[in-house]
PDB file of N, CA and C in Angstrom:
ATOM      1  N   UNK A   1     -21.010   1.154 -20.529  1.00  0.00           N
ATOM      2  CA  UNK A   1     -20.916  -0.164 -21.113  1.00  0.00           C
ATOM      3  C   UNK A   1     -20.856  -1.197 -19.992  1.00  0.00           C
ATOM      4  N   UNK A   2     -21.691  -2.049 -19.994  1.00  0.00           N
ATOM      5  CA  UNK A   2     -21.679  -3.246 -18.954  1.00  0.00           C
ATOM      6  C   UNK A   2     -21.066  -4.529 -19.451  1.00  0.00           C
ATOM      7  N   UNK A   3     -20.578  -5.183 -18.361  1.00  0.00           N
ATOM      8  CA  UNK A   3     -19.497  -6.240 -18.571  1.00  0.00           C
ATOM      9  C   UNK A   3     -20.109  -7.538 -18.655  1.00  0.00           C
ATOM     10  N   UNK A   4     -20.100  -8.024 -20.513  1.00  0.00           N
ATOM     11  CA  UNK A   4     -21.280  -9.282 -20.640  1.00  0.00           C
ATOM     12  C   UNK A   4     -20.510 -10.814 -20.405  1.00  0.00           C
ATOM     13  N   UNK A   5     -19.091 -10.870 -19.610  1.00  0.00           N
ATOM     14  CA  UNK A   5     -18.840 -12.092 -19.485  1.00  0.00           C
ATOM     15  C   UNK A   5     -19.331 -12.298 -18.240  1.00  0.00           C
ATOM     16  N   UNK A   6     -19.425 -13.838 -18.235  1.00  0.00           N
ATOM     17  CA  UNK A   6     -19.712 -14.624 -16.914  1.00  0.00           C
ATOM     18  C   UNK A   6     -19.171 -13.897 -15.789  1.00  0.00           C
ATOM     19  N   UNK A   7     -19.964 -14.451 -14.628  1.00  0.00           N
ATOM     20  CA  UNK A   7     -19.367 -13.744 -13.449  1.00  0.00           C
ATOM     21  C   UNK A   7     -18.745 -14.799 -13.074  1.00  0.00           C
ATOM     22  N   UNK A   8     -18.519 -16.320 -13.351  1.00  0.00           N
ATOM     23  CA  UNK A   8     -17.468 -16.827 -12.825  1.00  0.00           C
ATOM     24  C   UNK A   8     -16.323 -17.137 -13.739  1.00  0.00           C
ATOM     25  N   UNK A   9     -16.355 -16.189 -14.911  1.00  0.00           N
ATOM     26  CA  UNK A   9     -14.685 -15.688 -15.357  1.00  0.00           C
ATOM     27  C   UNK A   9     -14.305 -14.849 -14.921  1.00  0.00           C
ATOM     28  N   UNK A  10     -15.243 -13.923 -14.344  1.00  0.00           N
ATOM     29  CA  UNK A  10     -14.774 -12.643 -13.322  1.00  0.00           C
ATOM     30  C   UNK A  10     -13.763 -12.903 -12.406  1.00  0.00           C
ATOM     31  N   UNK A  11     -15.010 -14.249 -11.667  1.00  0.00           N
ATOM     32  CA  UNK A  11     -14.023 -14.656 -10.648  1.00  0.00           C
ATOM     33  C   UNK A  11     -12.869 -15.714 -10.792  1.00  0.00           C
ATOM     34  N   UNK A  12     -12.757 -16.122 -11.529  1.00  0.00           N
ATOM     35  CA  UNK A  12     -11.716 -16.992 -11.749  1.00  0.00           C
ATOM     36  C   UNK A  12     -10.767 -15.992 -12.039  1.00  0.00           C
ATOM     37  N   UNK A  13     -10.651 -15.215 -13.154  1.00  0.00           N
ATOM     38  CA  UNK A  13      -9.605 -14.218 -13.109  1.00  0.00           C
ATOM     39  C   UNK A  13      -8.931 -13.421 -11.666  1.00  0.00           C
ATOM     40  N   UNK A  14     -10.312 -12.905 -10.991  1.00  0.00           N
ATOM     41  CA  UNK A  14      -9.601 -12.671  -9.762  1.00  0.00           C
ATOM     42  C   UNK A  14      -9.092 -13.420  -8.819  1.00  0.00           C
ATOM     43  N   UNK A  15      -9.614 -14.630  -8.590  1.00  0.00           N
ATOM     44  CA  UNK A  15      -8.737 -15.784  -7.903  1.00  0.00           C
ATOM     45  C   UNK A  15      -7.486 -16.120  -8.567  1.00  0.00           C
ATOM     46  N   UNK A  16      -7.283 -15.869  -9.861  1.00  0.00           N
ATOM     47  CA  UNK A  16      -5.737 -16.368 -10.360  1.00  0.00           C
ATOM     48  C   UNK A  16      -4.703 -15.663  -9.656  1.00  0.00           C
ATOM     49  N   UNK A  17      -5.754 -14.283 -10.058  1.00  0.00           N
ATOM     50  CA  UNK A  17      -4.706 -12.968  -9.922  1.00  0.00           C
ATOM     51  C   UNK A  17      -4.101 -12.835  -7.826  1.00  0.00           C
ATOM     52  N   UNK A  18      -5.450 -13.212  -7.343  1.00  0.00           N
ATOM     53  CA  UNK A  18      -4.952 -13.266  -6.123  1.00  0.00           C
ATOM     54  C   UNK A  18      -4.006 -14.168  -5.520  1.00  0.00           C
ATOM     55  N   UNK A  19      -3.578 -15.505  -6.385  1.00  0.00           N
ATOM     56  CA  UNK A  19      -3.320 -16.627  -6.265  1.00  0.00           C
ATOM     57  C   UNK A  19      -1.440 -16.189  -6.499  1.00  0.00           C
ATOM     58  N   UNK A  20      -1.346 -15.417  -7.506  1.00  0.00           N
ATOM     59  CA  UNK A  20      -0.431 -15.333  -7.934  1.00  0.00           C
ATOM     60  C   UNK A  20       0.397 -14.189  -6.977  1.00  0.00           C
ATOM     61  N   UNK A  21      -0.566 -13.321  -6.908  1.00  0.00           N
ATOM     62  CA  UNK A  21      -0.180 -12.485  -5.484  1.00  0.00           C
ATOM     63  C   UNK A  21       0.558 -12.681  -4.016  1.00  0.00           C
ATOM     64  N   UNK A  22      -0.606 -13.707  -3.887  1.00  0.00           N
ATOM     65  CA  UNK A  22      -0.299 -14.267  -2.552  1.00  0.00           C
ATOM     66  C   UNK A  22       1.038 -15.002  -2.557  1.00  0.00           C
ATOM     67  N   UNK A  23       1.135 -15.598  -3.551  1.00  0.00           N
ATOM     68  CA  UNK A  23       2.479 -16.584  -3.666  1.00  0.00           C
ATOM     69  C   UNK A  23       3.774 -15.385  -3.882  1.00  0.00           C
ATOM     70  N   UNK A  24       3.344 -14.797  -4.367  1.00  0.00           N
ATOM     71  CA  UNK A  24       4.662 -13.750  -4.302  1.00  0.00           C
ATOM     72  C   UNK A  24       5.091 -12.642  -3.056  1.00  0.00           C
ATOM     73  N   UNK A  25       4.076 -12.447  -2.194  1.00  0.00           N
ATOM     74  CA  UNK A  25       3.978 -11.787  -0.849  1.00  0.00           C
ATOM     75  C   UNK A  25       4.638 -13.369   0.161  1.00  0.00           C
ATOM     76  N   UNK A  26       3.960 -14.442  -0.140  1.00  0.00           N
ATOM     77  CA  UNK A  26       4.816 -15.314   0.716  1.00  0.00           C
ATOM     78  C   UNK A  26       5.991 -15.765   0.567  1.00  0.00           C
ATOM     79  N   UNK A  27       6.277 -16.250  -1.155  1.00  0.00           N
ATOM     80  CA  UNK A  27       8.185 -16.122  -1.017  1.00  0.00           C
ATOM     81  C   UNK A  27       8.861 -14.933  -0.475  1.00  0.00           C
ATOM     82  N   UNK A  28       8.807 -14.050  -0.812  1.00  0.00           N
ATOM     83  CA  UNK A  28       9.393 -12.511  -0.283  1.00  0.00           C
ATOM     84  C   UNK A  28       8.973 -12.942   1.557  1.00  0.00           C
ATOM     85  N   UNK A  29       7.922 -13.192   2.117  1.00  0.00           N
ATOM     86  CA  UNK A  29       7.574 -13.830   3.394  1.00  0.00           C
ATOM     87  C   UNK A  29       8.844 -14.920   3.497  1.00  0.00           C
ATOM     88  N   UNK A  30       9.027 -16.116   3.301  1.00  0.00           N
ATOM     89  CA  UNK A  30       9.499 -16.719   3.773  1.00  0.00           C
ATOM     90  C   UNK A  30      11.169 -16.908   3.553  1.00  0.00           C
ATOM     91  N   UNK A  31      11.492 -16.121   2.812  1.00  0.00           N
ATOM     92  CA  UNK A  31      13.114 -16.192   2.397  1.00  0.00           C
ATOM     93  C   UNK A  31      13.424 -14.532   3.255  1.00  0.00           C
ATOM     94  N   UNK A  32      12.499 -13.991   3.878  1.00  0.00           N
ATOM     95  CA  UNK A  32      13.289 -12.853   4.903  1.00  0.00           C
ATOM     96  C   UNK A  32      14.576 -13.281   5.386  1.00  0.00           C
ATOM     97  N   UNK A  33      14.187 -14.500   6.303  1.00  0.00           N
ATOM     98  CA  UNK A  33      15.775 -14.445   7.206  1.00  0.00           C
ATOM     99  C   UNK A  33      16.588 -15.167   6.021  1.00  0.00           C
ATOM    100  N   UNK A  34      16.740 -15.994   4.871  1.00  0.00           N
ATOM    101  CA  UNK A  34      17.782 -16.481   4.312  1.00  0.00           C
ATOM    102  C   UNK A  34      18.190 -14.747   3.797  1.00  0.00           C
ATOM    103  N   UNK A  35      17.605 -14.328   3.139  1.00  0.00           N
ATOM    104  CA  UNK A  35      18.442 -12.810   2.869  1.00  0.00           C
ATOM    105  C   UNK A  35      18.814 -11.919   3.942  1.00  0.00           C
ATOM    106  N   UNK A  36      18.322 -11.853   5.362  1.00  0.00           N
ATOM    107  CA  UNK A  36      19.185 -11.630   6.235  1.00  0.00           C
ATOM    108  C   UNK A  36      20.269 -12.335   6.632  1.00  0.00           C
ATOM    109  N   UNK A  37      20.223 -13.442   6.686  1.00  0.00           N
ATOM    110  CA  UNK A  37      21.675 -14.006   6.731  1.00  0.00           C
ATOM    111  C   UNK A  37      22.183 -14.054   5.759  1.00  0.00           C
ATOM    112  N   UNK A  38      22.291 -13.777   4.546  1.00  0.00           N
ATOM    113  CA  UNK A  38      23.083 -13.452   3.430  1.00  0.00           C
ATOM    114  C   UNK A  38      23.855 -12.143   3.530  1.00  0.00           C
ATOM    115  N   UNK A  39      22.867 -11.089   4.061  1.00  0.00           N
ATOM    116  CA  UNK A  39      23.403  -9.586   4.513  1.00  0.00           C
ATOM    117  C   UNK A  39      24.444  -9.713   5.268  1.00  0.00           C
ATOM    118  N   UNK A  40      23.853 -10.365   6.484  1.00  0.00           N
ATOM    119  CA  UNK A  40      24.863 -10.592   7.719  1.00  0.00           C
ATOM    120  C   UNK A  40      25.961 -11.467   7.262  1.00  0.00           C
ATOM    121  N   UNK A  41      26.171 -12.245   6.551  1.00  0.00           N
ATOM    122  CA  UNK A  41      27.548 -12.832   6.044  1.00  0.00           C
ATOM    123  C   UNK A  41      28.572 -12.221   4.980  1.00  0.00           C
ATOM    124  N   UNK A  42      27.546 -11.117   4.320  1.00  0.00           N
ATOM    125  CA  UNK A  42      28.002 -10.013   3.654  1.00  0.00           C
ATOM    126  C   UNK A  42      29.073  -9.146   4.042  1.00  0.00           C
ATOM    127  N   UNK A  43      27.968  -8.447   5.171  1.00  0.00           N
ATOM    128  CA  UNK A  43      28.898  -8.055   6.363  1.00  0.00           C
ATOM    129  C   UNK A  43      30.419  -8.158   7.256  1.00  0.00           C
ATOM    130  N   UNK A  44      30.062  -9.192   7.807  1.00  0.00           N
ATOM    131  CA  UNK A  44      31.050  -9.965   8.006  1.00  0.00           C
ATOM    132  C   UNK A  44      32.354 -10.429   7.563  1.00  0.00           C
ATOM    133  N   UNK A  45      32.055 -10.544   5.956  1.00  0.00           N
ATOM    134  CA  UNK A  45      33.004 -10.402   5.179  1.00  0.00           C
ATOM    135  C   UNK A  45      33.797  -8.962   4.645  1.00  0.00           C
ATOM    136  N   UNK A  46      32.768  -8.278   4.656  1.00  0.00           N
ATOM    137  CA  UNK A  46      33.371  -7.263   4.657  1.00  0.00           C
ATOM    138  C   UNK A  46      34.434  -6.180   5.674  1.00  0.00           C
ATOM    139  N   UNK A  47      34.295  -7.307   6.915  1.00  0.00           N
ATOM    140  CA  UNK A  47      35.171  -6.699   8.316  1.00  0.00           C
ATOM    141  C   UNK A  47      34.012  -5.952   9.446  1.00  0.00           C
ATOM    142  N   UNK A  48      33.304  -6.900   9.679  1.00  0.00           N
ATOM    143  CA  UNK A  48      32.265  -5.984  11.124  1.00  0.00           C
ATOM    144  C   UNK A  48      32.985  -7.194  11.576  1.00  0.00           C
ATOM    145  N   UNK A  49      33.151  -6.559  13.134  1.00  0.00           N
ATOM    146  CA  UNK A  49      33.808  -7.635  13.511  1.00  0.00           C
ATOM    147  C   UNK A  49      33.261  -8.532  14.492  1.00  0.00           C
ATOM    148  N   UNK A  50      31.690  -8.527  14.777  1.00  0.00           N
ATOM    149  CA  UNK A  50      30.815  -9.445  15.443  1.00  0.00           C
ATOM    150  C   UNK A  50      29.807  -9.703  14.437  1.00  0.00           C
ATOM    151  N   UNK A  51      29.012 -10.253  14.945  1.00  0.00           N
ATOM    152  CA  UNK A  51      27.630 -11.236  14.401  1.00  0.00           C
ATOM    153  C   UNK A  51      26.798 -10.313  14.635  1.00  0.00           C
ATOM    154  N   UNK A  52      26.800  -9.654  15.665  1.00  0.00           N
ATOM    155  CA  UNK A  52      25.700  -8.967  16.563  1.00  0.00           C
ATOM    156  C   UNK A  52      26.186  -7.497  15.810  1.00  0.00           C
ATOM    157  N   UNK A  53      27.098  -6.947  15.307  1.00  0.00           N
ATOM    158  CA  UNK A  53      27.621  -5.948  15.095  1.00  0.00           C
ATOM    159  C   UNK A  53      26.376  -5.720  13.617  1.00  0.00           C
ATOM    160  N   UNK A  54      27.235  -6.873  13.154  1.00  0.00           N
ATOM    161  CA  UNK A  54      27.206  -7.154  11.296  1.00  0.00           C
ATOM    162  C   UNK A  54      25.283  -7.329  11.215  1.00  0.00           C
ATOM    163  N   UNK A  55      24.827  -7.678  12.186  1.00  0.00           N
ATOM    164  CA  UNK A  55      23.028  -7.749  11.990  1.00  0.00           C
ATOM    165  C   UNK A  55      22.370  -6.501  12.235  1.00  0.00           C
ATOM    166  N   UNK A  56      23.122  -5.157  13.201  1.00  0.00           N
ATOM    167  CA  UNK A  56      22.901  -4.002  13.502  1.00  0.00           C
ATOM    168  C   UNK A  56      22.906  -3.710  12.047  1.00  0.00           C
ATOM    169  N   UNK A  57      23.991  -3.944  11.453  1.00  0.00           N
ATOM    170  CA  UNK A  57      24.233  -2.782  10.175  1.00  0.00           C
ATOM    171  C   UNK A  57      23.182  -3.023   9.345  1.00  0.00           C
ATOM    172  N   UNK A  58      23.239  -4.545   9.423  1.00  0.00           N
ATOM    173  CA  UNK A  58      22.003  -4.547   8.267  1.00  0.00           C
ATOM    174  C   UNK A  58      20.666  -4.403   8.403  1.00  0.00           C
ATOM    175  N   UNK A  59      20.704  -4.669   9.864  1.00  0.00           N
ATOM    176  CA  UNK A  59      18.995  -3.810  10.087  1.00  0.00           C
ATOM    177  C   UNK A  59      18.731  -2.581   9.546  1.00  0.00           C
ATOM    178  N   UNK A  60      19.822  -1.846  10.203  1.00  0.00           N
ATOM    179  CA  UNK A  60      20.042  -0.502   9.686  1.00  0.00           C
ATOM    180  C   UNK A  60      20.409   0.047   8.054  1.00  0.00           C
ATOM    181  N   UNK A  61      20.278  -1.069   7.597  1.00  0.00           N
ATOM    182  CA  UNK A  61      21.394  -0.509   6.139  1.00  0.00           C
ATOM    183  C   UNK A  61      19.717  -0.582   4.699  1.00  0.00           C
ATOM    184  N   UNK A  62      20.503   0.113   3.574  1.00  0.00           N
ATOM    185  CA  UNK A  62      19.238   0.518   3.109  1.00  0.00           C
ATOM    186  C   UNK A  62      18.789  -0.671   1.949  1.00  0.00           C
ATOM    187  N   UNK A  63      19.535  -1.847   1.780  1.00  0.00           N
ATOM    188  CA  UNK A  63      19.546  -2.945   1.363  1.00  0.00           C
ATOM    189  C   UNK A  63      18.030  -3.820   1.948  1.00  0.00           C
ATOM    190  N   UNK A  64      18.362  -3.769   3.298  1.00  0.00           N
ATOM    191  CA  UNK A  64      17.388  -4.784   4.243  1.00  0.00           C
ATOM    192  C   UNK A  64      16.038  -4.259   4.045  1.00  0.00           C
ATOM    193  N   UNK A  65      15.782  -2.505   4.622  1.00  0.00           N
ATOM    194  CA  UNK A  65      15.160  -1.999   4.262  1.00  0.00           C
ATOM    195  C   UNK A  65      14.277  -2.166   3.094  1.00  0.00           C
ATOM    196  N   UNK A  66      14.673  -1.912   2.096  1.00  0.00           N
ATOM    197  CA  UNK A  66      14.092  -2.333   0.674  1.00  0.00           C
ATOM    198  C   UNK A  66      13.740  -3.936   0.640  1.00  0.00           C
ATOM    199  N   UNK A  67      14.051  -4.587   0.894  1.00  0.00           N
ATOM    200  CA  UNK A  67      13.952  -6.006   0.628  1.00  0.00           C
ATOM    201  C   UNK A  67      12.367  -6.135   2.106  1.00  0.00           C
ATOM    202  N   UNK A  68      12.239  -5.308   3.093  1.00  0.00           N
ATOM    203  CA  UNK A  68      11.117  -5.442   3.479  1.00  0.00           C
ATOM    204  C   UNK A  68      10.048  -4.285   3.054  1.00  0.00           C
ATOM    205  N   UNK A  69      10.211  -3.405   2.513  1.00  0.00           N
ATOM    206  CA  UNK A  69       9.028  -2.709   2.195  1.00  0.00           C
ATOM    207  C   UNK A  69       8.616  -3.231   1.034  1.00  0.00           C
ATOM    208  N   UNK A  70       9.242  -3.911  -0.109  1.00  0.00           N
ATOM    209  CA  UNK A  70       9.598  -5.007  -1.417  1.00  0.00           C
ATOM    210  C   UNK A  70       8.484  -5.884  -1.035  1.00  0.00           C
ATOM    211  N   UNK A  71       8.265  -6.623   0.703  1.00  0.00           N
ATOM    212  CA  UNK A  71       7.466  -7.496   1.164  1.00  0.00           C
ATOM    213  C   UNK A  71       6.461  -6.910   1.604  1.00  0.00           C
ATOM    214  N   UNK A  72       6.581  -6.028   2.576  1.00  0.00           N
ATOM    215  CA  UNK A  72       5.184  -5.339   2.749  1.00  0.00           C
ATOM    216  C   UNK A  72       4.372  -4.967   1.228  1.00  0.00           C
ATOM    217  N   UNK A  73       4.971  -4.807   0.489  1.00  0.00           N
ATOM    218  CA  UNK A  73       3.980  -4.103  -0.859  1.00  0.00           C
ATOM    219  C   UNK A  73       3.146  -5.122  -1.464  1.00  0.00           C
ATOM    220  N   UNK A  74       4.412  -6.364  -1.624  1.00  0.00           N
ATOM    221  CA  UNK A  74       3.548  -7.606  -2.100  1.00  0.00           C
ATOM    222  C   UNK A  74       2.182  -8.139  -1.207  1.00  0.00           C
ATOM    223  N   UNK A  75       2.313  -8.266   0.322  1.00  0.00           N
ATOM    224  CA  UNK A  75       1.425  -8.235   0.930  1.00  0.00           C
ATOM    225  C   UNK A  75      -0.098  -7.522   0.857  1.00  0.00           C
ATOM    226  N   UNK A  76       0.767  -6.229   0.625  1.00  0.00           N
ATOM    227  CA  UNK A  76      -0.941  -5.533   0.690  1.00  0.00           C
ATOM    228  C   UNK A  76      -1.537  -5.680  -0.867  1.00  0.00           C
ATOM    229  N   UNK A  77      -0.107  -5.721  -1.945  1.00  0.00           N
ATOM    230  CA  UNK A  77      -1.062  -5.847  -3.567  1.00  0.00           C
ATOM    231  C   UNK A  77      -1.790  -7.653  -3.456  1.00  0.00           C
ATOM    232  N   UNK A  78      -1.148  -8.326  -2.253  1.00  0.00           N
ATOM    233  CA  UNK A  78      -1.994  -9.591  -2.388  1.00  0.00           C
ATOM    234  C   UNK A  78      -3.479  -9.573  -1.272  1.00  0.00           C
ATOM    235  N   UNK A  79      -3.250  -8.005  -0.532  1.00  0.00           N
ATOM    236  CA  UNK A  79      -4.746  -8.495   0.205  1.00  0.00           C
ATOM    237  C   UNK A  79      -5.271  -7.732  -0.445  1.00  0.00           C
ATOM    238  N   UNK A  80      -5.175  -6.716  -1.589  1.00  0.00           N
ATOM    239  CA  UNK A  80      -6.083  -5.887  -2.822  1.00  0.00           C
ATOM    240  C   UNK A  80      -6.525  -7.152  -3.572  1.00  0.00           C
ATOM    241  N   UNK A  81      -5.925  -8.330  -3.765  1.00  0.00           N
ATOM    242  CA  UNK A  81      -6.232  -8.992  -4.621  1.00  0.00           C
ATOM    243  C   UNK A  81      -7.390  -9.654  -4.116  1.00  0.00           C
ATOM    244  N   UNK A  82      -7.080  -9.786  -2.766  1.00  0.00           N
ATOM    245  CA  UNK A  82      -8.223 -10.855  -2.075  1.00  0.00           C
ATOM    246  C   UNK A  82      -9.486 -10.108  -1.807  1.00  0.00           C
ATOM    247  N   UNK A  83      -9.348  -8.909  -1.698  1.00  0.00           N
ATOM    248  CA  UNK A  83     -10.277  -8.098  -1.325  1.00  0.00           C
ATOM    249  C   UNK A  83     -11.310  -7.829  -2.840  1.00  0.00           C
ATOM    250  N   UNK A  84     -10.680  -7.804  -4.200  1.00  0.00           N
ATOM    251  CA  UNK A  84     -11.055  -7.614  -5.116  1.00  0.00           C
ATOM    252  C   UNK A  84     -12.077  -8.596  -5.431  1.00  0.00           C
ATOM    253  N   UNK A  85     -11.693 -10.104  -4.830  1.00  0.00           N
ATOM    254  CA  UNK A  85     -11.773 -11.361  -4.894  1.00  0.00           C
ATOM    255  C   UNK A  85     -13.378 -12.072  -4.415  1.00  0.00           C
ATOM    256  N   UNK A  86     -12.979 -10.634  -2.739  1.00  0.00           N
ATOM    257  CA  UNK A  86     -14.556 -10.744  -2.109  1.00  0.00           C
ATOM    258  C   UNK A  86     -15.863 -10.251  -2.709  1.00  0.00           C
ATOM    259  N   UNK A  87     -15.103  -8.720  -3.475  1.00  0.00           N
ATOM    260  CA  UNK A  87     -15.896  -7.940  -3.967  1.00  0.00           C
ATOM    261  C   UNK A  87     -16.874  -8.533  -5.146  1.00  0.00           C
ATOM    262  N   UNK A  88     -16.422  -9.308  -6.064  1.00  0.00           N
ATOM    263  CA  UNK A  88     -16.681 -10.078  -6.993  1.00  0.00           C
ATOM    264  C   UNK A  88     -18.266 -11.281  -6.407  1.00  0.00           C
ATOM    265  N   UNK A  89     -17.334 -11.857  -5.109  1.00  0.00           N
ATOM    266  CA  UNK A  89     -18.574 -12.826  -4.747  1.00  0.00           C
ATOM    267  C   UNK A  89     -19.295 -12.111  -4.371  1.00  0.00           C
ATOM    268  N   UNK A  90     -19.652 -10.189  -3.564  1.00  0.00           N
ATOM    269  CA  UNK A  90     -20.554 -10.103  -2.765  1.00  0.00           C
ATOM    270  C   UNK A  90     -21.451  -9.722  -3.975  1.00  0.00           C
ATOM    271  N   UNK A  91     -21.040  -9.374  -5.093  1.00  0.00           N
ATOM    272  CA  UNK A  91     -21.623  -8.911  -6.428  1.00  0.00           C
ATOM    273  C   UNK A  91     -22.386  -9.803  -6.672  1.00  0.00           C
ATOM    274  N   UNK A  92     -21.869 -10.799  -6.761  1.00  0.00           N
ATOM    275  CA  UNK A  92     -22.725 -12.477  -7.392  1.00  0.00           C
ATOM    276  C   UNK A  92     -23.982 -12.603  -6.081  1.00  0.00           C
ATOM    277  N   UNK A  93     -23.695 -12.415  -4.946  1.00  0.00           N
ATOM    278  CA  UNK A  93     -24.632 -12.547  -3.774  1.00  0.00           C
ATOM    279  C   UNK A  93     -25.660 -11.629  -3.922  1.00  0.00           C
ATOM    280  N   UNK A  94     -25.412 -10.306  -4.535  1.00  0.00           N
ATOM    281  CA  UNK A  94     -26.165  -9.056  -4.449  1.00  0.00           C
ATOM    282  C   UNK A  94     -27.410  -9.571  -5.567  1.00  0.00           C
ATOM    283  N   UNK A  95     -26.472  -9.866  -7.113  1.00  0.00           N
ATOM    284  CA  UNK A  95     -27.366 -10.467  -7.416  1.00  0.00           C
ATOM    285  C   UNK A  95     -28.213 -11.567  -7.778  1.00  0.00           C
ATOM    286  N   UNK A  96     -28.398 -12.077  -6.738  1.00  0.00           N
ATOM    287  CA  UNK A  96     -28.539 -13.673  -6.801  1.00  0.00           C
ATOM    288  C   UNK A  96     -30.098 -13.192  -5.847  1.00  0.00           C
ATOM    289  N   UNK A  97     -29.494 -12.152  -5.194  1.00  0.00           N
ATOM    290  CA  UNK A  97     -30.405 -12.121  -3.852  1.00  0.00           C
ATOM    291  C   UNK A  97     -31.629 -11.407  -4.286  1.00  0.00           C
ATOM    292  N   UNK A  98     -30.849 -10.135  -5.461  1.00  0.00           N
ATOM    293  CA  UNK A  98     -32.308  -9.507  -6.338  1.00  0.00           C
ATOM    294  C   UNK A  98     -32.521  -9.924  -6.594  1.00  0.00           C
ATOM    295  N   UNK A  99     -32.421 -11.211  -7.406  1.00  0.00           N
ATOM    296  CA  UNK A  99     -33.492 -12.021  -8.175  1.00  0.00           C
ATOM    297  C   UNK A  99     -34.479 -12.679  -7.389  1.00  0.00           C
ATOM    298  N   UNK A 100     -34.130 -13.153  -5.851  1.00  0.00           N
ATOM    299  CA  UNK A 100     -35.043 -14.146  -5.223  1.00  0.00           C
ATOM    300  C   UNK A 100     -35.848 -12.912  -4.976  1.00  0.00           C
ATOM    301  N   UNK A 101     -35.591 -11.420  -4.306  1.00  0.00           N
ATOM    302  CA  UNK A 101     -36.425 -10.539  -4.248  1.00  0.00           C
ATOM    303  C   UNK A 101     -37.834 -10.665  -5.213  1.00  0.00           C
ATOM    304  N   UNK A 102     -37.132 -10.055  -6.404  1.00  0.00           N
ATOM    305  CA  UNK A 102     -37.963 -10.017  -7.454  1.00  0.00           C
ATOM    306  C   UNK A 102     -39.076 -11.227  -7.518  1.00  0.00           C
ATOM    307  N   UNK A 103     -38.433 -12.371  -7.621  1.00  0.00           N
ATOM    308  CA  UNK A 103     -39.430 -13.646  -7.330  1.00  0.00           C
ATOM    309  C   UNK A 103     -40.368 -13.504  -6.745  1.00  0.00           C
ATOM    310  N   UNK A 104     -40.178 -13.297  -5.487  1.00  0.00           N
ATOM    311  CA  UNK A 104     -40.619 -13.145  -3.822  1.00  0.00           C
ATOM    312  C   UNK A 104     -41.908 -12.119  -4.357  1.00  0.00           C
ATOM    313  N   UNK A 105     -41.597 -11.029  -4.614  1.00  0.00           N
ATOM    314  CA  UNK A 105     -42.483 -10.012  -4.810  1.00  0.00           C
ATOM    315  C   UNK A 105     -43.784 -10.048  -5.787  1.00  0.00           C
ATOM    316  N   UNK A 106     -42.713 -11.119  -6.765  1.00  0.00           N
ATOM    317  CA  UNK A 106     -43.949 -11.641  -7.661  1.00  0.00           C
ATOM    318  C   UNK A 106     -44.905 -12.581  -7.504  1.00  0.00           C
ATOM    319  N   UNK A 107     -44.536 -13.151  -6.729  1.00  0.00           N
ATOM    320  CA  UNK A 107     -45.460 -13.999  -6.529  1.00  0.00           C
ATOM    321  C   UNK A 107     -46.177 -13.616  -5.513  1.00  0.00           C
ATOM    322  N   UNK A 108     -46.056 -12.689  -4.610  1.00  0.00           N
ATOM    323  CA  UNK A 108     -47.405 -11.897  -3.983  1.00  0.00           C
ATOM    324  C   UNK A 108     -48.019 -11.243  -4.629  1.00  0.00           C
ATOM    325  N   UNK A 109     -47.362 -10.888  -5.548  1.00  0.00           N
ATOM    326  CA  UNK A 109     -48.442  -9.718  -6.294  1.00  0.00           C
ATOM    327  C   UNK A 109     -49.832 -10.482  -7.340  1.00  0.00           C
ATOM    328  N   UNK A 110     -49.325 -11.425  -7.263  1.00  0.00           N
ATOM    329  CA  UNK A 110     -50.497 -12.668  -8.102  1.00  0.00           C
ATOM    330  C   UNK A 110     -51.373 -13.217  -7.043  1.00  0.00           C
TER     331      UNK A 110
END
C-alpha cells in the first residue's frame, strides 16, 4: 500500500516531530548544571562535608547518572528525528529529479 498524502504533510509532520524533539533534548541540555547543583545542595545537606566532596558523590551517584543518559537519549531520539526529516526531503529530491529525467528523455526521444 503506498502513502497517498502530500509529501509536504509528510514533511511537516516530521519537522513537528523533530521540533518537539529537539526542544526536549535541549531543556534536559540546558538545566544539566541547575540539577547538578540541586544534587550537590542535596548532598550537602545531607552531611558531605565539602562542595568538592558533595559533587564527587553526585557524579558518582545513580541519580546524576540517569538524569544524563535521560539527556543523551533525548538527543539521539532528536537527531532520529532530524535524520527522518532529511530522509523525507531526499525522497521529494529523488522524485522531483525522476521526473526531470523522464522529461529529459522524452524529449529526445521525439
Amino acid at each position: 500500500m503506498t502513502n497517498v498524502r502530500p509529501q509536504s504533510e509528510l514533511y511537516r509532520e516530521a519537522a513537528m516531530h523533530y521540533a518537539d524533539a529537539d526542544a526536549a533534548a535541549r531543556m534536559l541540555e540546558e538545566t544539566k548544571s541547575i540539577v547538578f547543583a540541586e544534587l550537590v545542595q542535596q548532598a550537602l545537606k545531607a552531611g558531605c562535608p565539602s562542595v568538592a566532596r558533595a559533587e564527587l558523590e553526585v557524579r558518582a551517584g545513580q541519580q546524576y547518572r540517569d538524569f544524563v543518559d535521560r539527556m543523551v537519549r533525548s538527543r539521539t531520539n532528536a537527531n532520529r528525528a532530524r535524520y527522518q526529516l532529511e530522509f523525507i526531503r531526499m525522497q521529494h529530491w529523488e522524485k522531483t529529479q525522476d521526473r526531470a529525467d523522464e522529461r529529459f528523455v522524452a524529449r529526445i526521444g521525439t
